[in-house]
Protein backbone atom coordinates (compact mmCIF):
# COMPACT_ATOMS: atom_id res chain seq x y z
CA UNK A 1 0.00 0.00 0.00
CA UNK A 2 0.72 3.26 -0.56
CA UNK A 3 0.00 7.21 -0.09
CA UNK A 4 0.04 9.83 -2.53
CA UNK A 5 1.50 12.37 -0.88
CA UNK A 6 0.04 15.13 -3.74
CA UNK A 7 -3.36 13.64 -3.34
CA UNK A 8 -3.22 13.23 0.30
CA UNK A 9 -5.56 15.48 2.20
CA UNK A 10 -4.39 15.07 5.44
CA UNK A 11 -7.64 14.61 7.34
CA UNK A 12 -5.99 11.15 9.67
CA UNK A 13 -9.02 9.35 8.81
CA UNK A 14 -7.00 6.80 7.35
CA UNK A 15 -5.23 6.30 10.64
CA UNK A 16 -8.14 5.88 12.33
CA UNK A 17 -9.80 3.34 10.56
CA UNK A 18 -6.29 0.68 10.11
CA UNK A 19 -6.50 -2.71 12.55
CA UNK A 20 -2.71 -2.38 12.38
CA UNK A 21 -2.16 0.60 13.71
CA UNK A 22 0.59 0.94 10.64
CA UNK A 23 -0.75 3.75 9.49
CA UNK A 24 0.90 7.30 11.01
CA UNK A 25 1.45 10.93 10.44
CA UNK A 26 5.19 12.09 10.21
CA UNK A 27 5.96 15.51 9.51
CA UNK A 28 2.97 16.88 7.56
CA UNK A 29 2.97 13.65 5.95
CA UNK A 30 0.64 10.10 5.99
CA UNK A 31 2.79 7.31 5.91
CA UNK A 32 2.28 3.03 5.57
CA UNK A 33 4.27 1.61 8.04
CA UNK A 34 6.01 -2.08 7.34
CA UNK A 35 3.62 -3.28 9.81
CA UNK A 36 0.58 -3.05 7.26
CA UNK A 37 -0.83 -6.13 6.41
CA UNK A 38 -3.05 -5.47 3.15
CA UNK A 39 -5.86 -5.17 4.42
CA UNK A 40 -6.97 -2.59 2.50
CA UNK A 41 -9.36 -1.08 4.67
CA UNK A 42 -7.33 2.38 4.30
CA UNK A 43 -8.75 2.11 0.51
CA UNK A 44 -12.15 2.14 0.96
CA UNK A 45 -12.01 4.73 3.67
CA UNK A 46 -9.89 7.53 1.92
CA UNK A 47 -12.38 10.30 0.93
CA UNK A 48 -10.06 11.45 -1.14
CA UNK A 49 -9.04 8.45 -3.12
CA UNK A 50 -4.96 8.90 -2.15
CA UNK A 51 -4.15 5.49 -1.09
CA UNK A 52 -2.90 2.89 -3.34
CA UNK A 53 -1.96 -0.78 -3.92
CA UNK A 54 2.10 -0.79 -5.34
């Protein structure tokens, strides 16, 4: 998985919503940790459509 940094609207939704807790914000910036497991539940929830499979 990954995040579109230019599409990204920062609104931590995403890191709400992931089981994993792999999802986290690092200096104005949404990143997928190594601990994701493809889950994909970050996809469906992204309002803005930012998240992606590789």
């Amino acid at each position: 998985m990954k995040i579109d940094s230019d599409e990204c609207a920062l609104c931590d939704i995403c890191l709400k919503f992931c089981p994993e807790n792999a999802i986290i914000k690092k200096r104005f910036k949404i990143v997928i940790t190594d601990d994701c497991t493809d889950c994909k539940k970050c996809l469906d929830i992204c309002p803005v459509g930012a998240i992606h499979t590789e």
